[in-house]
Protein backbone atom coordinates (compact mmCIF):
# COMPACT_ATOMS: atom_id res chain seq x y z
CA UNK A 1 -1.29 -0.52 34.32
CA UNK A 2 1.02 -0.32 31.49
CA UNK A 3 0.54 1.77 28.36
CA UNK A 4 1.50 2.65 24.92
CA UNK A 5 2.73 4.74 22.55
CA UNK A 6 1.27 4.69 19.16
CA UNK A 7 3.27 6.57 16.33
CA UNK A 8 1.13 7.59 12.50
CA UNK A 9 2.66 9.02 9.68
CA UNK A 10 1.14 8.56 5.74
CA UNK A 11 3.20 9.75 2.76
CA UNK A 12 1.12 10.63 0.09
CA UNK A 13 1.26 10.76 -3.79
CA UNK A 14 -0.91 13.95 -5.41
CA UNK A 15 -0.37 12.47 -8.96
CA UNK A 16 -1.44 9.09 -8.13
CA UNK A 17 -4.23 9.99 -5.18
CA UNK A 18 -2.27 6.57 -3.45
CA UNK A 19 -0.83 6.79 0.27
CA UNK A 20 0.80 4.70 2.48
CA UNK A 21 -0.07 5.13 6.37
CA UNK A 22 2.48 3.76 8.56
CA UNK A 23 2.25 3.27 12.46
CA UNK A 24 5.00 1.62 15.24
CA UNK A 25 3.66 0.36 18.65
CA UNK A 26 5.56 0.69 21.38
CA UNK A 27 5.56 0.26 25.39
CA UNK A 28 5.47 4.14 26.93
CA UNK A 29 8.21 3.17 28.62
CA UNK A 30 10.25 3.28 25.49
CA UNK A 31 10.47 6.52 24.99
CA UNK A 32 12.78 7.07 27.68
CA UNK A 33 15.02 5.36 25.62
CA UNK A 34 18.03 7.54 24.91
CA UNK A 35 18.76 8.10 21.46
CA UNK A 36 21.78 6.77 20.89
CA UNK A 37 20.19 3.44 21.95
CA UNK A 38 17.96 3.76 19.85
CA UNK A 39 17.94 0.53 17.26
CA UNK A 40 16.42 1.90 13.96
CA UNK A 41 16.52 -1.57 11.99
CA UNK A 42 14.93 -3.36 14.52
CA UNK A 43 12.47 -0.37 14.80
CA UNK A 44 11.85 -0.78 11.11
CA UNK A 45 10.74 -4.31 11.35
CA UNK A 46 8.21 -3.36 13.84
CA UNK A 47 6.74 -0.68 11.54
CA UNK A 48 3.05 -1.66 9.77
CA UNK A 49 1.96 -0.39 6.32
CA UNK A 50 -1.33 -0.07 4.19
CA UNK A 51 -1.85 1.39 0.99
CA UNK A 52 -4.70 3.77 0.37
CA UNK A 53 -6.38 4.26 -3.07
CA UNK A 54 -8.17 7.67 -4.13
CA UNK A 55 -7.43 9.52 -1.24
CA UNK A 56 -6.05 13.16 -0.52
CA UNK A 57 -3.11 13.40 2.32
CA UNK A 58 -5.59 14.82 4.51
CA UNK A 59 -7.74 11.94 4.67
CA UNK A 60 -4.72 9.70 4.35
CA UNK A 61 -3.43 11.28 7.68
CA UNK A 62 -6.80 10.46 9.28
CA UNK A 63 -7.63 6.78 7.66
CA UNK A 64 -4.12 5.92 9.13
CA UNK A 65 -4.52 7.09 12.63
CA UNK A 66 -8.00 5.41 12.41
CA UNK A 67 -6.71 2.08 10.71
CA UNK A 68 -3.66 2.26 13.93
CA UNK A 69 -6.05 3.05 16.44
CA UNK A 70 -7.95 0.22 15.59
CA UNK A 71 -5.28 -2.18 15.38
CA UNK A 72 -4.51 -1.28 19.02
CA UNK A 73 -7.96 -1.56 20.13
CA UNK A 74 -8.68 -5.25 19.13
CA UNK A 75 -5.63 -6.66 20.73
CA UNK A 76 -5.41 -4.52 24.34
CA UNK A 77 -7.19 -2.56 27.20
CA UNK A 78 -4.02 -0.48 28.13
CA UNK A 79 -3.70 3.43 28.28
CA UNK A 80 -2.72 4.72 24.66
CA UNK A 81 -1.12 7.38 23.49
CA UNK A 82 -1.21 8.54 20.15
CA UNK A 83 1.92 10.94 18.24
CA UNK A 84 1.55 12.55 15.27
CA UNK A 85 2.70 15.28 12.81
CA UNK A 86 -0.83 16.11 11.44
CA UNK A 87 -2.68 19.35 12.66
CA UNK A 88 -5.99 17.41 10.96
CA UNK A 89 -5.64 14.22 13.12
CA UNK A 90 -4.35 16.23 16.50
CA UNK A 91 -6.85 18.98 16.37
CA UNK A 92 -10.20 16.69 15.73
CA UNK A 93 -10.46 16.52 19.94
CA UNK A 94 -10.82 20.55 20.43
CA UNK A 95 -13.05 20.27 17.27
CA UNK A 96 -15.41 17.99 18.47
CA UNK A 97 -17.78 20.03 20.75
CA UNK A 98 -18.30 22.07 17.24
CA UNK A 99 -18.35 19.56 14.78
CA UNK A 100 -21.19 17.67 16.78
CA UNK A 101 -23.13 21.00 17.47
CA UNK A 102 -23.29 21.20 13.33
CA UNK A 103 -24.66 17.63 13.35
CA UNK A 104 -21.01 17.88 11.01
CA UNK A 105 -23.05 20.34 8.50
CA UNK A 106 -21.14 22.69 7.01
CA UNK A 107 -22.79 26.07 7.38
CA UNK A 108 -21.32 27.35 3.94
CA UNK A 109 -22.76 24.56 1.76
CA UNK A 110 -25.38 22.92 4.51
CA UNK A 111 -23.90 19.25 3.91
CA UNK A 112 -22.56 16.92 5.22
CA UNK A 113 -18.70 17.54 5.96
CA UNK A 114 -16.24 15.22 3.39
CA UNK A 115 -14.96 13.37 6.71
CA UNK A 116 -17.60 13.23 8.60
CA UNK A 117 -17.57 9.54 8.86
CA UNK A 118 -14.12 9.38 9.71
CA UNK A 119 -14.27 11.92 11.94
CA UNK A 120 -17.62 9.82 13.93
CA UNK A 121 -15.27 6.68 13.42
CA UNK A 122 -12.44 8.53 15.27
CA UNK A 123 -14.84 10.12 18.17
CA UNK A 124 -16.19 6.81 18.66
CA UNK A 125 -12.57 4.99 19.25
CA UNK A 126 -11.75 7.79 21.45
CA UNK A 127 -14.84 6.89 23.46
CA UNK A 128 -13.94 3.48 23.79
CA UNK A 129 -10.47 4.39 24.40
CA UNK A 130 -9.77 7.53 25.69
CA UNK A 131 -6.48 7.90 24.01
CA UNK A 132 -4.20 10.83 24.16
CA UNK A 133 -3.64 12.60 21.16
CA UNK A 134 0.39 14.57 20.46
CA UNK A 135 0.77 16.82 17.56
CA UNK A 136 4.85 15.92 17.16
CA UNK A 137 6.38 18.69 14.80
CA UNK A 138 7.51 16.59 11.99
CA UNK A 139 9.73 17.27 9.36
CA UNK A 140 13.07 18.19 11.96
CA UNK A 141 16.82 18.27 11.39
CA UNK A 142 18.18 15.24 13.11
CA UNK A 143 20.12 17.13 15.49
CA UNK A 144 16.90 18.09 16.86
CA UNK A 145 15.27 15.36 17.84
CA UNK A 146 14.58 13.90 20.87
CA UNK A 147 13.70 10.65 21.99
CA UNK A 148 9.75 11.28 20.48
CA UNK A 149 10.74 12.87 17.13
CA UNK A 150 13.18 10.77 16.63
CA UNK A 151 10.82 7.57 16.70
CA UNK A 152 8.42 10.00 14.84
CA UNK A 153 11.02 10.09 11.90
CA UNK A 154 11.38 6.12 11.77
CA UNK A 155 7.49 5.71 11.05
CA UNK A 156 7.57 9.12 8.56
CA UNK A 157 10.85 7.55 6.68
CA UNK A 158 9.64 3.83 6.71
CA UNK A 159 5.84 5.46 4.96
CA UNK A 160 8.00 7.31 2.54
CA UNK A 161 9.93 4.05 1.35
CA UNK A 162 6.97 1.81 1.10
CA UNK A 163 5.24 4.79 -0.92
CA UNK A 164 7.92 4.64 -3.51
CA UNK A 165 8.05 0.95 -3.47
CA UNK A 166 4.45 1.06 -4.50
CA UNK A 167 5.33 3.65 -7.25
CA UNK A 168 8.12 1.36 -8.47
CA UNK A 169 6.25 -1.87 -8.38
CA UNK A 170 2.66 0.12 -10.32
């Protein structure tokens, strides 16, 4: 069976509460790919965008996993897994046994936690799924990167340009 990796990123705008989530889908087998053949234009045309309206960057992190995950699910059956740079998105698995104990309550305030229903969206796509879920450490000085990260920087560059084209173009 063949399988996938699935890279998120969302660049977010405090002032404007408007993100864009970005994802690239690629065989698994790509990311043996050494870098230097690595072809970042024709990576770039591969990349998918979608702007968010009145949203924070946590739930922008989380609506774009959500929006890739989805994406993947309605066109294949194959093994999946999903990188990302956002502690939010890559620690909702361990959270889960807790967050479903609470009926996801918070005990401070007894409601209903903000992203709950994202959070019950992405349980139930990992039920369907059973994806894997990377935290990739984002934000690294090209030298560093390896095959992973530097994919990971192609979908966290290609969210921060269609960000500020959406800026330009308000």
């Amino acid at each position: 069976m063949s399988s996938f990796a699935l890279f998120t990123d969302g660049s977010f705008d405090p002032k404007t509460k408007i993100g864009v989530g970005s994802f690239l889908l690629l065989p698994s087998s790509f990311l043996t790919t050494p870098l230097r053949e690595i072809d970042q234009r024709s990576l770039n045309d591969s990349l998918k965008f979608n702007q968010f309206s009145d949203t924070s960057s946590t739930q922008l992190e989380i609506k774009t996993a959500l929006w890739a995950l989805e994406a993947f699910a309605n066109t294949s059956n194959e093994a999946l897994h999903l990188y990302t740079d956002s502690q939010g998105v890559a620690g909702l698995l361990e959270r889960r046994p807790r967050l479903e104990a609470t009926e996801f309550i918070s005990k401070k305030t007894q409601r209903e936690l903000n992203h709950a229903p994202l959070y019950r969206r992405f349980y139930a796509l990992y039920d369907d799924m059973n994806f894997q879920v990377t935290k990739v450490a984002g934000h690294q000085r090209k030298a560093a990167h390896d095959t992973i990260q530097r994919l990971f920087s192609i979908v966290d560059q290609g969210a921060r340009r269609a960000l500020l084209q959406s800026r330009k173009s308000s």
